[in-house]
PDB file of N, CA and C in Angstrom:
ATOM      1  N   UNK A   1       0.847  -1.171   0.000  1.00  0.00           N
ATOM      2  CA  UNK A   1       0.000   0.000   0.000  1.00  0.00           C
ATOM      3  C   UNK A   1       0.896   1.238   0.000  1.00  0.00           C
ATOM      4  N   UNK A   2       0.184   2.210  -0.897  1.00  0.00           N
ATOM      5  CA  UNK A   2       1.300   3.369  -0.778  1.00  0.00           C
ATOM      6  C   UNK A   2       1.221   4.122   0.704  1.00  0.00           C
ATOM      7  N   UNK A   3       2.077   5.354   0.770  1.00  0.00           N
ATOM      8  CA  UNK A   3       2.266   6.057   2.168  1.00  0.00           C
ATOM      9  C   UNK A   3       1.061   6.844   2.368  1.00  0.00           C
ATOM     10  N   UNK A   4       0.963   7.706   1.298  1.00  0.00           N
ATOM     11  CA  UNK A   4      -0.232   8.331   1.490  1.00  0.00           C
ATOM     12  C   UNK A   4      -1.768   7.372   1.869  1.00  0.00           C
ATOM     13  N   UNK A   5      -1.714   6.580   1.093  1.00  0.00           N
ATOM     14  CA  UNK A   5      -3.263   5.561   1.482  1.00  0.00           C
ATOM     15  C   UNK A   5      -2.917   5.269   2.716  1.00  0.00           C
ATOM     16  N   UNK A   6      -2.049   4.990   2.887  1.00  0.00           N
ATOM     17  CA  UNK A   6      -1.650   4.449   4.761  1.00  0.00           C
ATOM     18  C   UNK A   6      -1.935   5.987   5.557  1.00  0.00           C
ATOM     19  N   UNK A   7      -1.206   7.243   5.003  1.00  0.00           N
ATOM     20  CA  UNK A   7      -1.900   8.211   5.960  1.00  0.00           C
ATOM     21  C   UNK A   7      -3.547   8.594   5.897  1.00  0.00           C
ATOM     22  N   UNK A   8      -4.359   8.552   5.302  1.00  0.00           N
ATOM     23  CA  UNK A   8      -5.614   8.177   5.200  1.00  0.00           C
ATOM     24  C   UNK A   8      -6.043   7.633   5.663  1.00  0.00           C
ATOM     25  N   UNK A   9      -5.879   6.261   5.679  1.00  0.00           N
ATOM     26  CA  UNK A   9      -5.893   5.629   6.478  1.00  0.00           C
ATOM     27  C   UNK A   9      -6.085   5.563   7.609  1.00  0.00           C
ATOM     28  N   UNK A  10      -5.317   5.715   7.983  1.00  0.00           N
ATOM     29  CA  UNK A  10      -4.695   6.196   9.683  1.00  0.00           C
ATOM     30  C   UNK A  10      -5.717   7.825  10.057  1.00  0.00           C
ATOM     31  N   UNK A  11      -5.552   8.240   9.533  1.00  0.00           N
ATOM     32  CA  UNK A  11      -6.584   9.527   9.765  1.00  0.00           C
ATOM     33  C   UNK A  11      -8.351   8.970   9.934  1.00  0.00           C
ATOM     34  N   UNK A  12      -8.583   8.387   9.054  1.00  0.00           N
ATOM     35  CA  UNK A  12      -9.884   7.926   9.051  1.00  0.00           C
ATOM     36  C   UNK A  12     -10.227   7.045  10.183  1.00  0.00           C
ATOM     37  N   UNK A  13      -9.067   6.118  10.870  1.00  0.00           N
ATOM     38  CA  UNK A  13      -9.441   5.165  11.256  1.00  0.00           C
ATOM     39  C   UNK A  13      -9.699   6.103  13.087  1.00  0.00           C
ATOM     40  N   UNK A  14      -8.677   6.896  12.984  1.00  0.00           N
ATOM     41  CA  UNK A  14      -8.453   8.056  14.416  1.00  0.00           C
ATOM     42  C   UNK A  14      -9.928   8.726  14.486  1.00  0.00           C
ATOM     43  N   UNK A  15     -10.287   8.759  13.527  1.00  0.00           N
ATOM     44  CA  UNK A  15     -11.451   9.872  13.699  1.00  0.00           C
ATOM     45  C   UNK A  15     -12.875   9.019  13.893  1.00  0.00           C
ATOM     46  N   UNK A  16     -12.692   7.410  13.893  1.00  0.00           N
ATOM     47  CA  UNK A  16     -13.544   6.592  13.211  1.00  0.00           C
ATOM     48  C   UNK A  16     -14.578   6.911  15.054  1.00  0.00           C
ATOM     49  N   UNK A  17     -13.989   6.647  15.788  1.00  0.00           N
ATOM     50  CA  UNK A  17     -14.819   6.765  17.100  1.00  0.00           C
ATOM     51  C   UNK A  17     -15.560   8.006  17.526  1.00  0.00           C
ATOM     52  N   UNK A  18     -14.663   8.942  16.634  1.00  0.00           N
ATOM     53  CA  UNK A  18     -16.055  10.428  16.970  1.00  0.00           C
ATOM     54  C   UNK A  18     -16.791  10.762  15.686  1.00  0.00           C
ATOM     55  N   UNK A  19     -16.158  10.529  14.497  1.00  0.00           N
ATOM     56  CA  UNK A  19     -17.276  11.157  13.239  1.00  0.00           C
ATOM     57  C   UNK A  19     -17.945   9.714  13.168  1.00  0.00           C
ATOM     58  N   UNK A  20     -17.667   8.527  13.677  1.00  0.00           N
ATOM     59  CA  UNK A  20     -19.272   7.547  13.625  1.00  0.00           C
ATOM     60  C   UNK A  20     -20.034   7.244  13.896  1.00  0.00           C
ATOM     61  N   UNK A  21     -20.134   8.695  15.399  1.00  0.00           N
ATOM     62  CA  UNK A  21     -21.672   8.128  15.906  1.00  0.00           C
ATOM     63  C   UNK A  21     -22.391   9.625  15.229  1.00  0.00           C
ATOM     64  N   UNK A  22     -21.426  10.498  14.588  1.00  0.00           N
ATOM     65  CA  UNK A  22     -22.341  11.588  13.787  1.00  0.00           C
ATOM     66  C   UNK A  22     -22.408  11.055  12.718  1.00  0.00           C
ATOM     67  N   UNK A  23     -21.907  10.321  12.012  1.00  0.00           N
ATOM     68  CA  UNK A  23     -22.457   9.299  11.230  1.00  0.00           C
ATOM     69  C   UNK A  23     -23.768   8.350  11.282  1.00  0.00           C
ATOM     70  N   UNK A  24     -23.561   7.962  12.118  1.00  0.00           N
ATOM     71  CA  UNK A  24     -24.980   7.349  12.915  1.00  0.00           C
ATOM     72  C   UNK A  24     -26.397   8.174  13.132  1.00  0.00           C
ATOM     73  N   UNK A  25     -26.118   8.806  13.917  1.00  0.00           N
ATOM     74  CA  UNK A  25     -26.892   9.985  13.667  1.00  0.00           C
ATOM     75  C   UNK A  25     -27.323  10.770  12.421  1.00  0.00           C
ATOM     76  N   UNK A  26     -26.485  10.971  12.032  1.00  0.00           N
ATOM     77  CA  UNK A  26     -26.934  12.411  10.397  1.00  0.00           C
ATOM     78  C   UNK A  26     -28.256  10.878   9.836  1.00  0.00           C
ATOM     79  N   UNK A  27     -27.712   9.492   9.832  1.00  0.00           N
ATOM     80  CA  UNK A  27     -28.695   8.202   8.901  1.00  0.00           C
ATOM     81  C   UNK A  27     -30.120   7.859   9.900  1.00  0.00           C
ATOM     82  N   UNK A  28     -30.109   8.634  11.262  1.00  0.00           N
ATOM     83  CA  UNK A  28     -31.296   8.125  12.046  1.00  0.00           C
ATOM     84  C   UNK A  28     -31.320   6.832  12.969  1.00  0.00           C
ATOM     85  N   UNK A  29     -29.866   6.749  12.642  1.00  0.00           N
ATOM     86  CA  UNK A  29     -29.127   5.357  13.883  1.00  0.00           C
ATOM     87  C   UNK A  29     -28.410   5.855  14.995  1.00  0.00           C
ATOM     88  N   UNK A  30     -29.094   7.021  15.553  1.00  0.00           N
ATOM     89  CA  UNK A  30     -28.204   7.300  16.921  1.00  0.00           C
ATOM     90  C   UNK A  30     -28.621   6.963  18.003  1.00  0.00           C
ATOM     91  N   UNK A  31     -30.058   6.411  17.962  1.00  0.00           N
ATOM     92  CA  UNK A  31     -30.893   6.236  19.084  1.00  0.00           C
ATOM     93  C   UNK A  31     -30.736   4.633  19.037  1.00  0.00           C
ATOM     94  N   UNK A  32     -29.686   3.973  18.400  1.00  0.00           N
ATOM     95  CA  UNK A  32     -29.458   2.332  18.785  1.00  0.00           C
ATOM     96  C   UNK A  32     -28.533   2.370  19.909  1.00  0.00           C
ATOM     97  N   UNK A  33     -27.533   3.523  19.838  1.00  0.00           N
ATOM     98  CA  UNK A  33     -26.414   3.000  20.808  1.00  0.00           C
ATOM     99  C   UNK A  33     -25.437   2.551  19.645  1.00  0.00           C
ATOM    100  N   UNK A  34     -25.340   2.798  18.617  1.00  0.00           N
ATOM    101  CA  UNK A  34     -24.161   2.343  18.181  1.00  0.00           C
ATOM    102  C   UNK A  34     -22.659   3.024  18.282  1.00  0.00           C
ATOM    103  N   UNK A  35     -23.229   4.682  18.097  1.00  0.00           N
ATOM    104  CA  UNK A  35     -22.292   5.543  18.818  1.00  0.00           C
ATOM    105  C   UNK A  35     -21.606   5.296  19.925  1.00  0.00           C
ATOM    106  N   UNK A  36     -22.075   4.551  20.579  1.00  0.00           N
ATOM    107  CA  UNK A  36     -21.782   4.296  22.255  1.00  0.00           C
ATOM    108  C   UNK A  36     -20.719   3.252  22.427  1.00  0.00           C
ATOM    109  N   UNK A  37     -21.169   2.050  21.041  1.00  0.00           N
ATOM    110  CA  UNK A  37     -20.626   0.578  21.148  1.00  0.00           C
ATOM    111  C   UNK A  37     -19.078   1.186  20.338  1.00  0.00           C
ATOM    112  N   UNK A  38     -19.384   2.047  19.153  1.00  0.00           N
ATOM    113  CA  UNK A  38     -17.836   2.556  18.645  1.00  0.00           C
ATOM    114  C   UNK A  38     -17.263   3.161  19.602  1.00  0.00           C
ATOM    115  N   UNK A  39     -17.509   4.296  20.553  1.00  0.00           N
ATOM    116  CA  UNK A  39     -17.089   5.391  21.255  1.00  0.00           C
ATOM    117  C   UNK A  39     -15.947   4.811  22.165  1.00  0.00           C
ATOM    118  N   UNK A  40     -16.582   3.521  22.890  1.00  0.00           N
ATOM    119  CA  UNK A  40     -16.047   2.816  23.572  1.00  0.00           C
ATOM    120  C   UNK A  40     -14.468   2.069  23.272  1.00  0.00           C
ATOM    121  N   UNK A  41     -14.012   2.356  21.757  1.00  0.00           N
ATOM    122  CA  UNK A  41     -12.658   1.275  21.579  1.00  0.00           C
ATOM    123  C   UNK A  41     -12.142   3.077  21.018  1.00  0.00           C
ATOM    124  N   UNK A  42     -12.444   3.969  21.468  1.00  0.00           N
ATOM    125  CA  UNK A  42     -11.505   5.010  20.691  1.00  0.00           C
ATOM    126  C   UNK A  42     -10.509   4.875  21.432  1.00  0.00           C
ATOM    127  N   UNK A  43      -9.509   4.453  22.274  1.00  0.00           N
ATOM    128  CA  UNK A  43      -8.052   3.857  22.273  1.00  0.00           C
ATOM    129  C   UNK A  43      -7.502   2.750  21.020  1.00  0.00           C
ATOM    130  N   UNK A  44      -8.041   2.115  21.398  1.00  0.00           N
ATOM    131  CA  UNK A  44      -7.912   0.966  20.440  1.00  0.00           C
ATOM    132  C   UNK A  44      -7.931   1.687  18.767  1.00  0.00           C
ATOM    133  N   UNK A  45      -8.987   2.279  18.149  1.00  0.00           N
ATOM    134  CA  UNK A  45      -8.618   3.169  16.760  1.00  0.00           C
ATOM    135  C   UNK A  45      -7.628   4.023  16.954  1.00  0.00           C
ATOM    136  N   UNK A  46      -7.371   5.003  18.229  1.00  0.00           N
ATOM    137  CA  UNK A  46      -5.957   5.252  17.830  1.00  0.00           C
ATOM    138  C   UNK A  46      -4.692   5.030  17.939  1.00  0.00           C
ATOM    139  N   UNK A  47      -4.689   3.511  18.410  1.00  0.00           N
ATOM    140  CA  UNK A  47      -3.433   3.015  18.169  1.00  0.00           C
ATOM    141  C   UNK A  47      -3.265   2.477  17.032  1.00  0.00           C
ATOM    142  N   UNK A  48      -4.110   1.827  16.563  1.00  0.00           N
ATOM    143  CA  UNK A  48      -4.383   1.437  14.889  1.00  0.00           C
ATOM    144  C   UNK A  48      -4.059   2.739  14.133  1.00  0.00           C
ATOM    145  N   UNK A  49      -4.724   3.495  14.367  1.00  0.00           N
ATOM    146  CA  UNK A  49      -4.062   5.130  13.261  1.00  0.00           C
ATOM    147  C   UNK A  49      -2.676   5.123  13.551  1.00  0.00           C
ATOM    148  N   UNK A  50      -2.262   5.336  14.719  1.00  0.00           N
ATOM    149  CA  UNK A  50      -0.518   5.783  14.964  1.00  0.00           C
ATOM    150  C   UNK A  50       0.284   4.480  14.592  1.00  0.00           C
ATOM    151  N   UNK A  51       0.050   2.796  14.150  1.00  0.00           N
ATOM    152  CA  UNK A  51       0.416   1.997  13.716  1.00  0.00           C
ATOM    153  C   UNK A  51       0.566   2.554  12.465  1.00  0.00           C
ATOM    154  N   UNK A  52      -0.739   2.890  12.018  1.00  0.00           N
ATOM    155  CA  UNK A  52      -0.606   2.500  10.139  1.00  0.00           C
ATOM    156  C   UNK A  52       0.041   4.078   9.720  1.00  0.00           C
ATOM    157  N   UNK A  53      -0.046   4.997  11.041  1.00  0.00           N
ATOM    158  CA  UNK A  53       0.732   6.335  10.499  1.00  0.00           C
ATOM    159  C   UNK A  53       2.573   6.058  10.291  1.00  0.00           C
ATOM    160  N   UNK A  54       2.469   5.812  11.334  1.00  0.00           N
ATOM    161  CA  UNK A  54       4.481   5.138  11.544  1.00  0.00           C
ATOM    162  C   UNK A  54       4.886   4.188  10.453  1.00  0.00           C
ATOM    163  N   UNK A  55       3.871   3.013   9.795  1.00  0.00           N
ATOM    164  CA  UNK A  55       4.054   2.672   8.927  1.00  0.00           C
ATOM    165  C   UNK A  55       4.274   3.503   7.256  1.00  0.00           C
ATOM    166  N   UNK A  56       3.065   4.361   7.496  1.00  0.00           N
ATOM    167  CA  UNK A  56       3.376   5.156   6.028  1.00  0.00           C
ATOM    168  C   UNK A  56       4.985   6.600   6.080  1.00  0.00           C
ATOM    169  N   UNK A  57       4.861   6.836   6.964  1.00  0.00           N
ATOM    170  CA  UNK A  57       5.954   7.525   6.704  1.00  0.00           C
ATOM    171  C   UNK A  57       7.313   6.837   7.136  1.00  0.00           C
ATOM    172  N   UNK A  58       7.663   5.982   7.688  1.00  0.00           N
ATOM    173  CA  UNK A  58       8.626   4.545   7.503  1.00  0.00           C
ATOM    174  C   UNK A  58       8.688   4.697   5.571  1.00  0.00           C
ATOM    175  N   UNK A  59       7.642   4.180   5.262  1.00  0.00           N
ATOM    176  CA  UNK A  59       7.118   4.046   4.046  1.00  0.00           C
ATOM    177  C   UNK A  59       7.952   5.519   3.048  1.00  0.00           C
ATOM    178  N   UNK A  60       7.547   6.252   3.682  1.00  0.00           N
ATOM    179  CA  UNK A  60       7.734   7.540   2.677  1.00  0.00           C
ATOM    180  C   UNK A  60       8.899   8.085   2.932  1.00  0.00           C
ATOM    181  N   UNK A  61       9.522   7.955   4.020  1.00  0.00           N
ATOM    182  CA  UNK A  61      11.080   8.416   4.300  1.00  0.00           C
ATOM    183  C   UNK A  61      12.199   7.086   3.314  1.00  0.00           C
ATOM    184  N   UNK A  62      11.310   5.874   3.696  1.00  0.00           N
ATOM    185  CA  UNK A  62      12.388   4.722   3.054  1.00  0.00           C
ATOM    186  C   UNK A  62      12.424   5.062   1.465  1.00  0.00           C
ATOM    187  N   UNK A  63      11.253   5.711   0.973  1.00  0.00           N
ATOM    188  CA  UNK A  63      11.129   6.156  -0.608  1.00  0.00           C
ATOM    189  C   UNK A  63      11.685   7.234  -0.868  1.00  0.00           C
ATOM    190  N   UNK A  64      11.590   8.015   0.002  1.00  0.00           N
ATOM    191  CA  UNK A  64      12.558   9.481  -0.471  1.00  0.00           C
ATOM    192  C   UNK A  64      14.404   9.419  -0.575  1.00  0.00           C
ATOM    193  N   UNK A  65      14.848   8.564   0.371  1.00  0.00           N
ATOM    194  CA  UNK A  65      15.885   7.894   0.668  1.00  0.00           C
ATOM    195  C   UNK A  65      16.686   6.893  -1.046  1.00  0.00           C
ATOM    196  N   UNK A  66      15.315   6.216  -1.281  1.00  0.00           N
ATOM    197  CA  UNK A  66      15.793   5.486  -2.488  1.00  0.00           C
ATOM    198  C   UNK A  66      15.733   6.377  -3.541  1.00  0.00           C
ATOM    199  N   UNK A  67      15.442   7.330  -3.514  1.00  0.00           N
ATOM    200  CA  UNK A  67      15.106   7.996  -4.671  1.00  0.00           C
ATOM    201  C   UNK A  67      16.507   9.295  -4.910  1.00  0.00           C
ATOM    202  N   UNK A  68      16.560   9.528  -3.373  1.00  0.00           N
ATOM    203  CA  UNK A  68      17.819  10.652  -3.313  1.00  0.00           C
ATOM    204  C   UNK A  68      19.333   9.624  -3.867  1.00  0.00           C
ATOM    205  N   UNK A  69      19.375   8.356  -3.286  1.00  0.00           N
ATOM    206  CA  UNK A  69      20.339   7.358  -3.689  1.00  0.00           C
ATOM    207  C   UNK A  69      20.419   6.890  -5.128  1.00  0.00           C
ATOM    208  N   UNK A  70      19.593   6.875  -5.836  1.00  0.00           N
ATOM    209  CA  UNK A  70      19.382   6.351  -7.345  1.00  0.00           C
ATOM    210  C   UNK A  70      19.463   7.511  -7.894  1.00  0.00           C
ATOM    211  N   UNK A  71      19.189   8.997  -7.718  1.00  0.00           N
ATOM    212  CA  UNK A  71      19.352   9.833  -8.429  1.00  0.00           C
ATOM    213  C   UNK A  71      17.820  10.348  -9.587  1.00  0.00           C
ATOM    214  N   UNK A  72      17.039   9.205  -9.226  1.00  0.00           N
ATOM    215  CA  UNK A  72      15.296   9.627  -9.576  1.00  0.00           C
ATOM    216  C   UNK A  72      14.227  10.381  -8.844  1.00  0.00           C
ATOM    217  N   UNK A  73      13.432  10.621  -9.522  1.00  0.00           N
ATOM    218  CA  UNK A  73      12.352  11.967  -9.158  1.00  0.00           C
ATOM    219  C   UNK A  73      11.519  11.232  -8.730  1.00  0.00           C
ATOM    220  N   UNK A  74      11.338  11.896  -7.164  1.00  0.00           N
ATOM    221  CA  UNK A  74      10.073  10.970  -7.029  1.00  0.00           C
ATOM    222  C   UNK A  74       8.267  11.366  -7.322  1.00  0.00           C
ATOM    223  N   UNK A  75       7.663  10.367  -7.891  1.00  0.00           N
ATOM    224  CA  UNK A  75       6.609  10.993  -8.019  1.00  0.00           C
ATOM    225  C   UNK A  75       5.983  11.419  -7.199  1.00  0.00           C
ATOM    226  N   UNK A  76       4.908  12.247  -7.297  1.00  0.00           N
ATOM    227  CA  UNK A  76       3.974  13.274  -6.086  1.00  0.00           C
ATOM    228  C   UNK A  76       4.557  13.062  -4.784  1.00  0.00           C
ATOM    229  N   UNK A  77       5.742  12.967  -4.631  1.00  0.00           N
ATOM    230  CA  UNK A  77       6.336  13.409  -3.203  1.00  0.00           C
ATOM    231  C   UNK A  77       5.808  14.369  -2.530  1.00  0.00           C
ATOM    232  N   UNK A  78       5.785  15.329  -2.720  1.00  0.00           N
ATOM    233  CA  UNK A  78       5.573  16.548  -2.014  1.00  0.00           C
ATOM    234  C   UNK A  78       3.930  16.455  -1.674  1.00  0.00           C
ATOM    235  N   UNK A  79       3.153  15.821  -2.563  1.00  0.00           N
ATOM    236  CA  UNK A  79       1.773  16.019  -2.356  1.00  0.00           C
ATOM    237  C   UNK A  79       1.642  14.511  -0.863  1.00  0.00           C
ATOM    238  N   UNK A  80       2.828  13.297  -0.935  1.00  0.00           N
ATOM    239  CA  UNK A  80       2.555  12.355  -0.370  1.00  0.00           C
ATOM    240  C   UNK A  80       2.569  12.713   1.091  1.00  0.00           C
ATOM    241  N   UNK A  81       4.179  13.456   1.096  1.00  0.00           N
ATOM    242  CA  UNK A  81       4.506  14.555   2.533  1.00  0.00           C
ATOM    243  C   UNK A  81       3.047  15.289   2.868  1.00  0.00           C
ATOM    244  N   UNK A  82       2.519  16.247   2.321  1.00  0.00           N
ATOM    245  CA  UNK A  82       1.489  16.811   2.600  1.00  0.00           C
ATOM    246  C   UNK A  82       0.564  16.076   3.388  1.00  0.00           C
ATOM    247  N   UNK A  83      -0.178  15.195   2.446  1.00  0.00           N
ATOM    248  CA  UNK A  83      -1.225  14.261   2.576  1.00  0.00           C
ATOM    249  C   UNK A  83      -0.833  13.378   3.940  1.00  0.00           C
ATOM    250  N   UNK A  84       0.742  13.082   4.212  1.00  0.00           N
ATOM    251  CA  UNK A  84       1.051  12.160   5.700  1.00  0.00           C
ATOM    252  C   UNK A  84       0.880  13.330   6.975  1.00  0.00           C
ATOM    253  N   UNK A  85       1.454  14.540   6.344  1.00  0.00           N
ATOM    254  CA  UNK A  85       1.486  15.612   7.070  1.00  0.00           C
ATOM    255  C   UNK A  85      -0.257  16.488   7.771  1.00  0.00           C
ATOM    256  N   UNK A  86      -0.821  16.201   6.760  1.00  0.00           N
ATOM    257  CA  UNK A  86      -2.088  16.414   7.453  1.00  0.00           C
ATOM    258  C   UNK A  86      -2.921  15.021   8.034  1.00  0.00           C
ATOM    259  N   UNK A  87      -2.616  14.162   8.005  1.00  0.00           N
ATOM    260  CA  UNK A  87      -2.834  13.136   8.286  1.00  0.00           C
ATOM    261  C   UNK A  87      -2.685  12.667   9.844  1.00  0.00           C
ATOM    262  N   UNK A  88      -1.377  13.447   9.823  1.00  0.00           N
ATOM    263  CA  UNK A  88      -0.654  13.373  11.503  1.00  0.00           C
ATOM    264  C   UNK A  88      -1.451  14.372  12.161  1.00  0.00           C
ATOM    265  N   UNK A  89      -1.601  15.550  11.829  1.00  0.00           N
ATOM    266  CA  UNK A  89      -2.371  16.454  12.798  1.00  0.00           C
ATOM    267  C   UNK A  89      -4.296  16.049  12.591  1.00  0.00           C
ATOM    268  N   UNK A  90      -4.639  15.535  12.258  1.00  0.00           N
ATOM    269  CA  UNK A  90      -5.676  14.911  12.187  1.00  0.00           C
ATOM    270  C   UNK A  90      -5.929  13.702  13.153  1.00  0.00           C
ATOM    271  N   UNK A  91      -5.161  12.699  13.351  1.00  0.00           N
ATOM    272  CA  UNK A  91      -4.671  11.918  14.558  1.00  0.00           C
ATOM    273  C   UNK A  91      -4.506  12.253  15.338  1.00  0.00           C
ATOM    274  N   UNK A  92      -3.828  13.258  15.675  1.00  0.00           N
ATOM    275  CA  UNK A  92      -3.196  14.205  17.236  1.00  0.00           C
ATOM    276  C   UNK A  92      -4.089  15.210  17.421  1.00  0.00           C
ATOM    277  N   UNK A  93      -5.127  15.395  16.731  1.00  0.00           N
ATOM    278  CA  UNK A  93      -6.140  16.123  16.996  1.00  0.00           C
ATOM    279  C   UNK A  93      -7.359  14.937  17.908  1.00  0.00           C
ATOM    280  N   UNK A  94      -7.489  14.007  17.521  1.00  0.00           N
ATOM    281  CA  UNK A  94      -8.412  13.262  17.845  1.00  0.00           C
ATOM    282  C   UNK A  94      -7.778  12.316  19.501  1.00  0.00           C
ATOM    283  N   UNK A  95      -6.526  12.568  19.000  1.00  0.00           N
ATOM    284  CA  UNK A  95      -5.889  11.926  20.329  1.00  0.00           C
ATOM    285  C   UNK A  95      -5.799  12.664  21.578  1.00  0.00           C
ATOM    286  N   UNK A  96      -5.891  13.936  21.704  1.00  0.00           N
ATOM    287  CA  UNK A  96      -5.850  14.957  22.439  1.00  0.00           C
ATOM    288  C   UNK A  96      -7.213  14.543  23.196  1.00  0.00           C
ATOM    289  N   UNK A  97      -8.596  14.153  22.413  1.00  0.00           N
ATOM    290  CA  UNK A  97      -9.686  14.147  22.850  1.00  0.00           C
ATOM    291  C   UNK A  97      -9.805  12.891  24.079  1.00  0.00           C
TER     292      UNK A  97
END
């Protein structure tokens, strides 16, 4: 999987315990308790985010590395940095909570 899908990833999965019971809600499923049954493992999603985050930029430092060594351009680098880069404060936003 590339770095960026891994920071996505990881962002989505951090946020998965608070935007899914407004998820739940906005569809008319807030009054099951499902909000409640996700709410409950938001440790657990963000260690899964900060796994698959450490993995993608592992990922994206080991690629920038091969690329400075071979002397090739890497593709959408800068957009991949970005995309891990907002990715991380998106996680550490949710982790704070």
């Amino acid at each position: 999987m590339k770095a960026w899908m891994l920071g996505l990833l990881s962002a989505l999965t951090a946020s998965a315990c608070c935007l899914g019971p407004a998820v739940f809600a906005l569809l008319g499923l807030g009054s099951l308790g499902l909000g409640t049954a996700v709410g409950r493992y938001h440790r657990w999603f963000l260690v899964g985010a900060l796994v698959l985050l450490t993995v993608a930029w592992q990922r994206f430092f080991r690629e920038v590395i091969r690329c400075r060594t071979t002397g090739c351009g890497m593709v959408h680098g800068k957009a991949t940095g970005l995309i891990l880069l907002i990715a991380s404060l998106v996680v550490l936003f949710f982790a704070r909570g």
